[in-house]
Protein backbone atom coordinates (compact mmCIF):
# COMPACT_ATOMS: atom_id res chain seq x y z
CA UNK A 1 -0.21 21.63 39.10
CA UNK A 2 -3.00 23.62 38.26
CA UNK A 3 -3.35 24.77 42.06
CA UNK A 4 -0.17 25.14 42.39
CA UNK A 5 0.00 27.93 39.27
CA UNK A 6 -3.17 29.42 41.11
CA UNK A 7 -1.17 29.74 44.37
CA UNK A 8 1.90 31.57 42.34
CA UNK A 9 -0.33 33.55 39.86
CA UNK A 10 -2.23 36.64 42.41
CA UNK A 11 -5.96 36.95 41.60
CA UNK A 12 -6.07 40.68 42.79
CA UNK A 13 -4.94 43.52 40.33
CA UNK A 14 -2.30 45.03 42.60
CA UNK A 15 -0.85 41.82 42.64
CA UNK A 16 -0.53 40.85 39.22
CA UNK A 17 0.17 44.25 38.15
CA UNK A 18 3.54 44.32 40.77
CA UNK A 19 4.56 40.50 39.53
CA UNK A 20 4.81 41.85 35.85
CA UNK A 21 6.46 44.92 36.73
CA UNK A 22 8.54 42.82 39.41
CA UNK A 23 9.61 40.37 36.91
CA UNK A 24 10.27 43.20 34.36
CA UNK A 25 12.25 44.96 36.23
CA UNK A 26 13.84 41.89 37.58
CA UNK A 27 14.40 40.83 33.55
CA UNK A 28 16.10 44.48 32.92
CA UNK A 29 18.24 44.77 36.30
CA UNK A 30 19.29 41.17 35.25
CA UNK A 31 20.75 42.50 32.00
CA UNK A 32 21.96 45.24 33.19
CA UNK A 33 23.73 43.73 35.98
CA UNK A 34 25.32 40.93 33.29
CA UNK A 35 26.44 43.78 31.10
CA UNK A 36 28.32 45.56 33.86
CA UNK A 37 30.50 42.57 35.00
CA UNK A 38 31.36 41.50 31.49
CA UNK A 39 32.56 45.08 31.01
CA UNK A 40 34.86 44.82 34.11
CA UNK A 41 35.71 41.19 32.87
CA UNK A 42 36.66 42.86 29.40
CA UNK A 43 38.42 45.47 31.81
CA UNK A 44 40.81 42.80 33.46
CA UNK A 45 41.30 41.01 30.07
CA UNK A 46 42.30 44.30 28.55
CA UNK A 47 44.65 44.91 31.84
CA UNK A 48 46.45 41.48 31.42
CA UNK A 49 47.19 42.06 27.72
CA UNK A 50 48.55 45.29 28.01
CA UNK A 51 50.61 44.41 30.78
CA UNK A 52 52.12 41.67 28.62
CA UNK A 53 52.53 43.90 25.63
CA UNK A 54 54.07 46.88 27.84
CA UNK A 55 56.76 43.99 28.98
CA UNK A 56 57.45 42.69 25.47
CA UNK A 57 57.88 46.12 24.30
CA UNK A 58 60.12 47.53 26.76
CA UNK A 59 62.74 45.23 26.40
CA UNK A 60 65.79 46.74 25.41
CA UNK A 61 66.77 44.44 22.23
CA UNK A 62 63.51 45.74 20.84
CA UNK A 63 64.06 49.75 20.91
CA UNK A 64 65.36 49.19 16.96
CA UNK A 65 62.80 47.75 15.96
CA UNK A 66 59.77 50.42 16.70
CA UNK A 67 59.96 53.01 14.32
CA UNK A 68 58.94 55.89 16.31
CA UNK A 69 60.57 55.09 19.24
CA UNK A 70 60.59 57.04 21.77
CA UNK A 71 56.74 58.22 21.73
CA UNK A 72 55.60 60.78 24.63
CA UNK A 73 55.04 58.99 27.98
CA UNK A 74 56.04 55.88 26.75
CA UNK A 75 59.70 55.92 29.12
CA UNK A 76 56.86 56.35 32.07
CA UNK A 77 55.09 53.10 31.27
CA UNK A 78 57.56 51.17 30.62
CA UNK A 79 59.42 52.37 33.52
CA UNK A 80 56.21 50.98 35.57
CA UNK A 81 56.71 47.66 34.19
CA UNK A 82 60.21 47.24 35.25
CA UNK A 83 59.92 48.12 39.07
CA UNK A 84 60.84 45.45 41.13
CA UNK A 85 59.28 42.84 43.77
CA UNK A 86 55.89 42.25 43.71
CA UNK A 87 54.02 44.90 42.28
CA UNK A 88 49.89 45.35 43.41
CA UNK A 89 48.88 47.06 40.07
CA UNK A 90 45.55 47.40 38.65
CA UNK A 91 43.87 44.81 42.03
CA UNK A 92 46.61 42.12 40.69
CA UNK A 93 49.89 41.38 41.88
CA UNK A 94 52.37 40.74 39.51
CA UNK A 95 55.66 39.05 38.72
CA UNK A 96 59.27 39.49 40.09
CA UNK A 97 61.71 41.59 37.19
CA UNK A 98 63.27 38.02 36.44
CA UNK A 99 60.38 36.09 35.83
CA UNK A 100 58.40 38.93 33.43
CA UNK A 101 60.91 38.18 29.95
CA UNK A 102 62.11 35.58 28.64
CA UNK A 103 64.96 35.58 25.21
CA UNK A 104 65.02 32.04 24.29
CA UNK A 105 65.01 30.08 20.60
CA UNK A 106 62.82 27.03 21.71
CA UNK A 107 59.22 27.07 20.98
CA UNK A 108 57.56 29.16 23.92
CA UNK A 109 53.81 27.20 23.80
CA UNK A 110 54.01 23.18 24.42
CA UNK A 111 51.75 20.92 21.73
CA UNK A 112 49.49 19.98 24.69
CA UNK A 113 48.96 23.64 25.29
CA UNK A 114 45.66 25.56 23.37
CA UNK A 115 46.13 28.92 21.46
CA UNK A 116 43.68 31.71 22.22
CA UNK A 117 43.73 33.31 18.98
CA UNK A 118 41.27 36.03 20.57
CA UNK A 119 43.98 37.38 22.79
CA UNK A 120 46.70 36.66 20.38
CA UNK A 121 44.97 38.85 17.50
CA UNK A 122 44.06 42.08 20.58
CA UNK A 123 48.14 41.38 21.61
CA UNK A 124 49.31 41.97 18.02
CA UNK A 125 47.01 45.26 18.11
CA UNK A 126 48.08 46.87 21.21
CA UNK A 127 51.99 46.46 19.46
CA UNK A 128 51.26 47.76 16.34
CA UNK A 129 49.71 50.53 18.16
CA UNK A 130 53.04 51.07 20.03
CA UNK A 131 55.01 50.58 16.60
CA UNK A 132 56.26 46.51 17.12
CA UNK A 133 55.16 44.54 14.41
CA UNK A 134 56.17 40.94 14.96
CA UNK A 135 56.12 37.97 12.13
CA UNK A 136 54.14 35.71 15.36
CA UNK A 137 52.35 35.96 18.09
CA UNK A 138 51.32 33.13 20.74
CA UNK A 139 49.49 33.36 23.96
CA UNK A 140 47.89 30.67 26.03
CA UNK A 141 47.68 30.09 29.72
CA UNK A 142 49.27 27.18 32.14
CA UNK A 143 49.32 26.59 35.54
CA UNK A 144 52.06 28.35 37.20
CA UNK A 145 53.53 25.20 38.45
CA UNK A 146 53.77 23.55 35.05
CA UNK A 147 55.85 26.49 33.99
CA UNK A 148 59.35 25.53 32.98
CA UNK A 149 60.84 28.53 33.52
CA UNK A 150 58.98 28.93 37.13
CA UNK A 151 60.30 25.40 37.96
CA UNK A 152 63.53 26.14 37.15
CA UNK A 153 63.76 28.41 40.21
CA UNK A 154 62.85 26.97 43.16
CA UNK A 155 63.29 30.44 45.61
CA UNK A 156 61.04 31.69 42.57
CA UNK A 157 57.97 29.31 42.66
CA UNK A 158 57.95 29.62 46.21
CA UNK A 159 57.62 33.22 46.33
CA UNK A 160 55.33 33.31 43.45
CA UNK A 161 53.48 30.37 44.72
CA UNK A 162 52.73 32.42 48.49
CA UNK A 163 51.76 35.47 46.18
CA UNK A 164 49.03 33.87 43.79
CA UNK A 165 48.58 30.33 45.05
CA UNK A 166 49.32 26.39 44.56
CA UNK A 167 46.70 26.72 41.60
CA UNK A 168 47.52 29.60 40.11
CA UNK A 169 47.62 29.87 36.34
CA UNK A 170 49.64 32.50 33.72
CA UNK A 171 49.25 33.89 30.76
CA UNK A 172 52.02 33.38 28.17
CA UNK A 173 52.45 35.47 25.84
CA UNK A 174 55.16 35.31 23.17
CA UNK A 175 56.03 37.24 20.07
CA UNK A 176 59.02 36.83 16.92
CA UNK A 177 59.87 39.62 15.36
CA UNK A 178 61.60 37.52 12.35
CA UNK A 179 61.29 34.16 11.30
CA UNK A 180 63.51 31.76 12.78
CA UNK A 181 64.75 34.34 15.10
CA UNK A 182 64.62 34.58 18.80
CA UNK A 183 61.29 34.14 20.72
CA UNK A 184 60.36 37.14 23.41
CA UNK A 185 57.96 35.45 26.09
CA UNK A 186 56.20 37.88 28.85
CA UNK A 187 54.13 35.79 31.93
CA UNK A 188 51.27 37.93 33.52
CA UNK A 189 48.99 36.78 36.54
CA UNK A 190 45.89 35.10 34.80
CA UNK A 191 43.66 36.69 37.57
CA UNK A 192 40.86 34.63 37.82
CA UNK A 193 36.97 36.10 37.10
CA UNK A 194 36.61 38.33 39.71
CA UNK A 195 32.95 37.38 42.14
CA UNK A 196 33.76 40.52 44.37
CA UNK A 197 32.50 42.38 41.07
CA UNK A 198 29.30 40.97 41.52
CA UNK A 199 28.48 41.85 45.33
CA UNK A 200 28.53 45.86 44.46
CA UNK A 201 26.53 44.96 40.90
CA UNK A 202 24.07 42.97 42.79
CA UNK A 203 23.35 45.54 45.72
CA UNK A 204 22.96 47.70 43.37
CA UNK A 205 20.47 45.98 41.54
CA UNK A 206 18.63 44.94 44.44
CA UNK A 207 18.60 48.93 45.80
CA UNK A 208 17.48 50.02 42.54
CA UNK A 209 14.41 46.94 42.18
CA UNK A 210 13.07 47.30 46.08
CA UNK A 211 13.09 51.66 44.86
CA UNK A 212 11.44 51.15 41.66
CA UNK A 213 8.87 48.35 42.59
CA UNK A 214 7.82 50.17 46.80
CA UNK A 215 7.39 52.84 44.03
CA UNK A 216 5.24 51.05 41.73
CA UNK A 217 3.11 49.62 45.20
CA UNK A 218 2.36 53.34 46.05
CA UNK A 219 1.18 53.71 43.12
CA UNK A 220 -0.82 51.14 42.42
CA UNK A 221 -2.05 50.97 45.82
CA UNK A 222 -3.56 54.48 45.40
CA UNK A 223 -5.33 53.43 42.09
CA UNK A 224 -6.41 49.70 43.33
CA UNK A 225 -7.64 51.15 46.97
CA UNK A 226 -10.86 52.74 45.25
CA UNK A 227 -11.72 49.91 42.92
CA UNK A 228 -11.45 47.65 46.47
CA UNK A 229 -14.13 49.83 48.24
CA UNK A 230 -16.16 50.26 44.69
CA UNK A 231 -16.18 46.59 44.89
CA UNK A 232 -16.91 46.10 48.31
CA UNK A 233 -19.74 48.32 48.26
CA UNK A 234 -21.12 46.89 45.22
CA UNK A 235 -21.10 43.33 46.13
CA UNK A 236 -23.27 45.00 49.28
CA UNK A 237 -25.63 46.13 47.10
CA UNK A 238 -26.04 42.94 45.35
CA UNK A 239 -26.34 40.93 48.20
CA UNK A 240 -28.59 43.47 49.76
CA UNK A 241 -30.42 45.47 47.39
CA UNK A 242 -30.09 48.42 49.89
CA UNK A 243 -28.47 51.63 48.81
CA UNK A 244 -26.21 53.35 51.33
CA UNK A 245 -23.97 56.80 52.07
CA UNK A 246 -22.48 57.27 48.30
CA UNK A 247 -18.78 56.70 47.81
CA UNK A 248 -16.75 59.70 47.87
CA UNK A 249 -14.78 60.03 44.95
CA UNK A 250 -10.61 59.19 45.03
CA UNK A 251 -7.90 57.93 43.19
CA UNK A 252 -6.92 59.24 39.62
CA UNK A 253 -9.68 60.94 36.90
CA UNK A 254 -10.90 57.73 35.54
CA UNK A 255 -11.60 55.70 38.59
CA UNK A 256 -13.34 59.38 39.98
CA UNK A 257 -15.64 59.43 37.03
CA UNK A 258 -16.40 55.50 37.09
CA UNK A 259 -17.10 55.88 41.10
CA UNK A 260 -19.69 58.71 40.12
CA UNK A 261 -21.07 57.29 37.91
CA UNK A 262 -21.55 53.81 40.11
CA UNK A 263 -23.46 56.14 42.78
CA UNK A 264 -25.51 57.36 40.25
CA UNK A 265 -26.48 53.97 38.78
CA UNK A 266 -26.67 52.35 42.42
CA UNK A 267 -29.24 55.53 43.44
CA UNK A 268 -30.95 54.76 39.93
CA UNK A 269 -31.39 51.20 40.76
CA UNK A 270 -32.19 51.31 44.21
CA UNK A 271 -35.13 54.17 43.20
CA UNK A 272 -36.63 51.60 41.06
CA UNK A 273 -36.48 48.69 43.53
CA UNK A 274 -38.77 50.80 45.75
CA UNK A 275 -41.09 51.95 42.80
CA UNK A 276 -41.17 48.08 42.45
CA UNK A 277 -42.01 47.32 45.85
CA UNK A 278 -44.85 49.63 46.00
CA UNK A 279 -46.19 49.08 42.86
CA UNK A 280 -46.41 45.30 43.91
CA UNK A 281 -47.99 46.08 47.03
CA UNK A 282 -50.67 48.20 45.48
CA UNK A 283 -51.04 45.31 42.94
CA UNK A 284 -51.22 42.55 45.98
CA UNK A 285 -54.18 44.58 47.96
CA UNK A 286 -56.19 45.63 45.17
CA UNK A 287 -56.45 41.83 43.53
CA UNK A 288 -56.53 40.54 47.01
CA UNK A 289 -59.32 42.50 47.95
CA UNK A 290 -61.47 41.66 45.20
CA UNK A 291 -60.63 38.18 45.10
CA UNK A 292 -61.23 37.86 49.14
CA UNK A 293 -64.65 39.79 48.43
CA UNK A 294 -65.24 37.13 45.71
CA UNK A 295 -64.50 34.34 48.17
CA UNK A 296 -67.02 35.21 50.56
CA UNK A 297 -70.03 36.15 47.50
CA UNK A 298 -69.74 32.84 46.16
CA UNK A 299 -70.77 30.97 49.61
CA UNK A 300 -74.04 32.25 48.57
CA UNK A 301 -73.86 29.94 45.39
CA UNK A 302 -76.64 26.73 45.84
CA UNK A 303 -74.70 24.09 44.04
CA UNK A 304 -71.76 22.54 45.65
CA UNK A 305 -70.08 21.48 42.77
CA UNK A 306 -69.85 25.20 41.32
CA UNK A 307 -69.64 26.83 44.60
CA UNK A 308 -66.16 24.50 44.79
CA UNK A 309 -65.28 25.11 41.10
CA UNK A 310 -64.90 28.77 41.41
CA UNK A 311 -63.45 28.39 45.36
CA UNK A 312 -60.88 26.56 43.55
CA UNK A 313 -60.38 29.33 40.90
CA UNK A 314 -59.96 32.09 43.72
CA UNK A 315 -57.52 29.91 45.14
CA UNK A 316 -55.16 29.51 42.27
CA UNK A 317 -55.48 33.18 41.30
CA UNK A 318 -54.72 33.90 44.97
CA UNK A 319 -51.56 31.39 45.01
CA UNK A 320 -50.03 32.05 41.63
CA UNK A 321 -50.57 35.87 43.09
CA UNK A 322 -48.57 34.90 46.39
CA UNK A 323 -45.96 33.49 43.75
CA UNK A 324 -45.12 36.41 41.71
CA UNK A 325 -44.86 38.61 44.66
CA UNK A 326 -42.45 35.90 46.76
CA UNK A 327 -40.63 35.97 43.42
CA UNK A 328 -40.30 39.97 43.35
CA UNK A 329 -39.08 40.19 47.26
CA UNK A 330 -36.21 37.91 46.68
CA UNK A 331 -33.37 39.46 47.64
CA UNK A 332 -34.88 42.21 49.14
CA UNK A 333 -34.94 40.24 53.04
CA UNK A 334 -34.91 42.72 55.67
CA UNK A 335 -33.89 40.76 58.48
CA UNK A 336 -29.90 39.57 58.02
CA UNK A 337 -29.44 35.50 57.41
CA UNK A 338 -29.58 33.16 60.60
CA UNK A 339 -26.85 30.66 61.75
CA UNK A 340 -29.28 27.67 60.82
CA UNK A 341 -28.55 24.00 61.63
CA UNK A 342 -29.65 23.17 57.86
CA UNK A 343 -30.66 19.29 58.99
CA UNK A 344 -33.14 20.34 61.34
CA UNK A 345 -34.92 23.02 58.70
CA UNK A 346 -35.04 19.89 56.11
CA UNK A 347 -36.21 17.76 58.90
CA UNK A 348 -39.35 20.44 59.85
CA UNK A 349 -39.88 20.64 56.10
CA UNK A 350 -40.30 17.05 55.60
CA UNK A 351 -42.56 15.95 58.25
CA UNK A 352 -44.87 19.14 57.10
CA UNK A 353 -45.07 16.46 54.42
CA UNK A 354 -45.39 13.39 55.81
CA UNK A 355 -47.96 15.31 58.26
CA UNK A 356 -50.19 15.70 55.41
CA UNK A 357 -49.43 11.90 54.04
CA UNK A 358 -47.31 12.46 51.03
CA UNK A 359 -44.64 10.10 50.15
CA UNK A 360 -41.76 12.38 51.15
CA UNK A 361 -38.80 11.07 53.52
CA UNK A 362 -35.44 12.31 54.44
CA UNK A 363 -32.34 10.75 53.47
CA UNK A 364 -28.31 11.25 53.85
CA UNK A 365 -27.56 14.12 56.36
CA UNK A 366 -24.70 15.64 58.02
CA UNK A 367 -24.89 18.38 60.57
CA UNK A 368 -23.95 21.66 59.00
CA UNK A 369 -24.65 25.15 60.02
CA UNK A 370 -24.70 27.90 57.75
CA UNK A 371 -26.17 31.26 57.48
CA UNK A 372 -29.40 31.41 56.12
CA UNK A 373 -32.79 33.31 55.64
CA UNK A 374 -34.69 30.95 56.95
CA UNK A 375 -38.25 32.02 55.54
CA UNK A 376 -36.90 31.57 52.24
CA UNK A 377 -34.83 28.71 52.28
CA UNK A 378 -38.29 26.50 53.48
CA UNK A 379 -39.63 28.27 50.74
CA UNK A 380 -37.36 27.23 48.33
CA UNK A 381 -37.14 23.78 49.69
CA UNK A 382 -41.09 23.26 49.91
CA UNK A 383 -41.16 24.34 45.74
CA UNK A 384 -38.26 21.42 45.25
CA UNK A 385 -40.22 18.63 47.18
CA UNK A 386 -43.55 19.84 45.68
CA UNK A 387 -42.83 19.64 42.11
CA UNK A 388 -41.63 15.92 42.90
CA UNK A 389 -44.05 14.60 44.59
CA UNK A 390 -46.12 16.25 41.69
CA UNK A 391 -44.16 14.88 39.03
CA UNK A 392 -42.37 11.97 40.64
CA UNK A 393 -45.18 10.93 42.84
CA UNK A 394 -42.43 10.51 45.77
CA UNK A 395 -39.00 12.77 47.54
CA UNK A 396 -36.25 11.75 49.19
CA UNK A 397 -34.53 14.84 50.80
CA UNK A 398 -30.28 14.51 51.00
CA UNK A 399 -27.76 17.21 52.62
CA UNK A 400 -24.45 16.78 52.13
CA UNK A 401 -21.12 18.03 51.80
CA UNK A 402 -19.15 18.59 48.08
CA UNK A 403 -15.89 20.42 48.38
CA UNK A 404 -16.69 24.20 49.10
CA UNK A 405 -20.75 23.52 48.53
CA UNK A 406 -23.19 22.63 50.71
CA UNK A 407 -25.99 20.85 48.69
CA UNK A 408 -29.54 20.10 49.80
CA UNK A 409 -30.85 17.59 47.08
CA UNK A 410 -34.12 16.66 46.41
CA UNK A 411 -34.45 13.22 44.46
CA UNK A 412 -37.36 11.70 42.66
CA UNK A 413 -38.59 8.96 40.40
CA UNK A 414 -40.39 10.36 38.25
CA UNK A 415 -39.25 10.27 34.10
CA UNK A 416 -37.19 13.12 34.42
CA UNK A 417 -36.68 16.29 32.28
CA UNK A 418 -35.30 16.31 28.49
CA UNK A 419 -31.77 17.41 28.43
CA UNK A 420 -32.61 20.29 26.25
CA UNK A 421 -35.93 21.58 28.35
CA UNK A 422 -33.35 21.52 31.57
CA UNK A 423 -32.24 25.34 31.30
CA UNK A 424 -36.20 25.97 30.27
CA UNK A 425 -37.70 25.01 33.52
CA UNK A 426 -35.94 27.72 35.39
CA UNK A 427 -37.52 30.03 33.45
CA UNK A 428 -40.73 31.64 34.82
CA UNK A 429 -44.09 30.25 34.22
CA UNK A 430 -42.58 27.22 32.45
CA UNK A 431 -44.16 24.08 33.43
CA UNK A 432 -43.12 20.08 33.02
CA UNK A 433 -46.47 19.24 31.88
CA UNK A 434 -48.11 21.64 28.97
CA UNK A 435 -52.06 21.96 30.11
CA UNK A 436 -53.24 24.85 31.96
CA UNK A 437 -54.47 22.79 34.80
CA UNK A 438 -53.48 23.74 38.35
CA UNK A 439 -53.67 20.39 39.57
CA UNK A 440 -51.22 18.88 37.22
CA UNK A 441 -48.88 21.81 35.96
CA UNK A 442 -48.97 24.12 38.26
CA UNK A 443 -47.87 27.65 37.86
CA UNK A 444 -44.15 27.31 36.71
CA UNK A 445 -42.95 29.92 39.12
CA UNK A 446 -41.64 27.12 41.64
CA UNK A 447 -38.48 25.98 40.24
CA UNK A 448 -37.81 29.78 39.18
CA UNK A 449 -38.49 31.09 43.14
CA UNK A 450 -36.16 28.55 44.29
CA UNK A 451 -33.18 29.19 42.29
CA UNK A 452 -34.11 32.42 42.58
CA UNK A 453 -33.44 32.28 46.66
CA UNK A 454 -30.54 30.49 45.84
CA UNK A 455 -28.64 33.27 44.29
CA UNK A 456 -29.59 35.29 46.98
CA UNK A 457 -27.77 33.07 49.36
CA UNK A 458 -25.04 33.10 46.54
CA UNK A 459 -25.75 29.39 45.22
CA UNK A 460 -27.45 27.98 42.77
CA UNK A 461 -29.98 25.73 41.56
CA UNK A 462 -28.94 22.66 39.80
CA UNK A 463 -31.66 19.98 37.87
CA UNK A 464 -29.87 16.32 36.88
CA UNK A 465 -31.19 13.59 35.80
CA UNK A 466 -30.67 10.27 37.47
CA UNK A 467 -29.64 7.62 35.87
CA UNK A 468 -30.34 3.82 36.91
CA UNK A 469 -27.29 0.94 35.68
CA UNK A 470 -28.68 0.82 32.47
CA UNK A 471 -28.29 3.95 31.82
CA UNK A 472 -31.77 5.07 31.46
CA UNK A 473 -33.67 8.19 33.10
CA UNK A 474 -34.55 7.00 36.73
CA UNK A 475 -35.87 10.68 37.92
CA UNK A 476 -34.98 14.01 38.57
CA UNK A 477 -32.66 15.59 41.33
CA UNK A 478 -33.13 19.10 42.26
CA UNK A 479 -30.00 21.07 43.95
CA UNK A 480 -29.42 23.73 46.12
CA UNK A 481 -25.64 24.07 45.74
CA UNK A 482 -25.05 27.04 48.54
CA UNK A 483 -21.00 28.12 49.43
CA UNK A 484 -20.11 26.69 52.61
CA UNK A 485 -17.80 29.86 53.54
């Protein structure tokens, strides 16, 4: 489900910005599109009732009864009621002269038959408007085949059956002007809701949404195009650390100024990296200098013991050295990353190992090539399989596949790291064991070099501990978790 939501749900900003604005506008031209065809619905309800009113109040027996009779204009509509045939007025056709009013004393609406006070209350306005005021007013609707006086007439339901339809209904509308007196019934088409409405509504809608949102795309393409190449080019410089021709400015104010001010920062940064790189060199040759010097005065020492001692001192200085500046090159690799068959490299790197007799081995491995710097990744690989043999006086080397990772896992058996010292070891100069001593601590800039040169292959370095059935700490495992894409 939760992919599924990731599928529908864009990740880029164009793309959720032009869903929300889609599905507004979608939302609005929904609305507005309802709103319309009620109003024409209201339209042909309207229609209907003052077709039936017009019929009821142009019946002759009824002229006495309207007060102001005759009002202006009102001879012309009621003359348009009584035409003949079948008329085509308003999109409707309607009723033959003889089947429009009906003078009869019996009760115009059946008891199976439902009221619609609704239409009965806007019928008893539209003839007090015109100056009728009857005692009651009834409409409801029947099919036109259930109507009595329709089925009285044979010649009549056929004609109005070809005209309207074997399922047809009509509305009935029927008025008394005093009680107990005569009833006056009028029958009007009950023209059914109207779908042709809805094809104009909805091409309109659908004009007006593919306008409004290509619109919106232009837009937001314009403003999203420079924040694509700002992010291009700075995921670049991450990866690379190398500056290269400035971004031009585009797109509106605010993206202009950010842009500028990215070039600036990216020329700041990249102006520092090479202060760093020469300041590191200077610092490499002018200790290594003195310390090679060193290693050569110190041959002329007599005793063996001391002569070692302080060979051994030069040594460490001259490794932990070779540390720090591995550590300040990362990411800095001039040469781009090699398609690398990443069995074979922890193959090579474990019989270096087992060349010099340490109790290193290689385990699970699948063949998987990936793009690598291969100087570092041995590197990185070497630090892992060093610190356990030094701490878990043995290695076992896995690569394997899990999901969108490749993972090169070193294992030991040693007693593991304390769950809250875990983050602490990746930290430079942080050693498992607390003495100064070379032999037995180290430097603590291993396990910070290698997950180091895994971010600049955009991984990561993970420490676990291993745990045996019983739960307890059975070792460490060190990960390189690198993106198989």
């Amino acid at each position: 489900m939760a992919r599924l939501k990731l599928r529908l749900w864009p990740g880029s900003l164009l793309g959720q910005t032009l869903l929300a604005l889609a599905a507004a506008l979608l939302v609005a031209q929904s609305v507005s599109a309802m709103l319309l065809w009620r109003a024409a619905q209201g339209r042909m309800e309207q229609t209907m009732l003052n077709t039936a009113a017009f019929r009821l109040i142009g019946a002759p027996r009824f002229a006495h009864e309207r007060s102001d009779w005759p009002r202006p204009g009102m001879d012309q509509r009621i003359e348009g009621q009584r035409r003949g045939g079948f008329e085509r007025g308003s999109g409707a056709r309607e009723f033959p002269m003889s089947l429009r009013v009906e003078h009869t004393m019996q009760q115009p609406i059946r008891p199976s038959e439902t009221r619609m006070p609704d239409r009965e209350q806007a019928l008893r306005q539209i003839l007090a408007a015109e100056g009728l005021n009857p005692v009651t007013v009834l409409v409801t609707a029947r099919p036109l085949a259930s109507d009595p006086l329709v089925r009285s007439r044979p010649r009549l339901l056929g004609r109005a059956t070809r005209a309207y339809g074997p399922r047809a209904n009509i509305l009935v509308a029927a008025i008394q002007v005093r009680p107990g007196g005569e009833w006056s019934v009028a029958r009007v088409a009950l023209l059914p809701r109207r779908t042709g409405t809805l094809r104009p509504i909805i091409l309109q809608t659908a004009l007006i949404f593919v306008f409004l949102l290509t619109m919106q795309y232009l837009v937001l393409r314009r403003i999203t195009r420079p924040l694509k190449l700002l992010t291009t080019r700075t995921e670049h410089f991450a990866r690379t650390q190398e500056p290269s021709e400035p971004l031009g400015p585009r797109g509106p104010v605010d993206i202009r100024q950010l842009i500028l001010a990215h070039n600036a920062m990216e020329t700041r940064i990249a102006g520092l990296l090479d202060e760093k790189d020469v300041m590191l060199g200077a610092i490499g040759h002018d200790l290594k200098t003195p310390l090679a010097a060193l290693r050569v005065r110190i041959e002329s020492v007599e005793d063996d013991a001391e002569r070692s001692k302080m060979a051994a001192s030069i040594e460490d200085i001259t490794r932990s050295l070779d540390d720090i500046l591995s550590l300040a090159r990362v990411g800095r690799a001039s040469d781009p990353p090699e398609r690398t068959e990443l069995s074979a490299l922890a193959a090579s790197v474990v019989e270096e190992f087992e060349d010099m007799g340490e109790p290193v081995s290689l385990g699970e491995s699948s063949r998987i090539v990936l793009p690598v710097h291969v100087t570092w990744m041995r590197r990185a690989l070497r630090n892992l399989i060093s610190n356990a043999v030094r701490y878990g006086k043995s290695a076992k080397v896995n690569l394997l596949r899990d999901g969108p990772e490749i993972v090169l896992r070193v294992e030991d058996t040693g007693p593991g790291i304390a769950d809250d010292r875990i983050g602490a070891m990746l930290e430079p100069f942080t050693r498992g064991e607390t003495s100064r001593n070379r032999d037995t601590g180290g430097a603590g800039l291993g396990l910070t070099l290698a997950r180091a040169i895994a971010e600049q292959h955009g991984g990561r370095l993970v420490l676990i501990n291993r745990k045996d059935a019983a739960g307890k700490i059975a070792g460490l495992g060190a990960e390189l978790r690198l993106p198989a894409g």
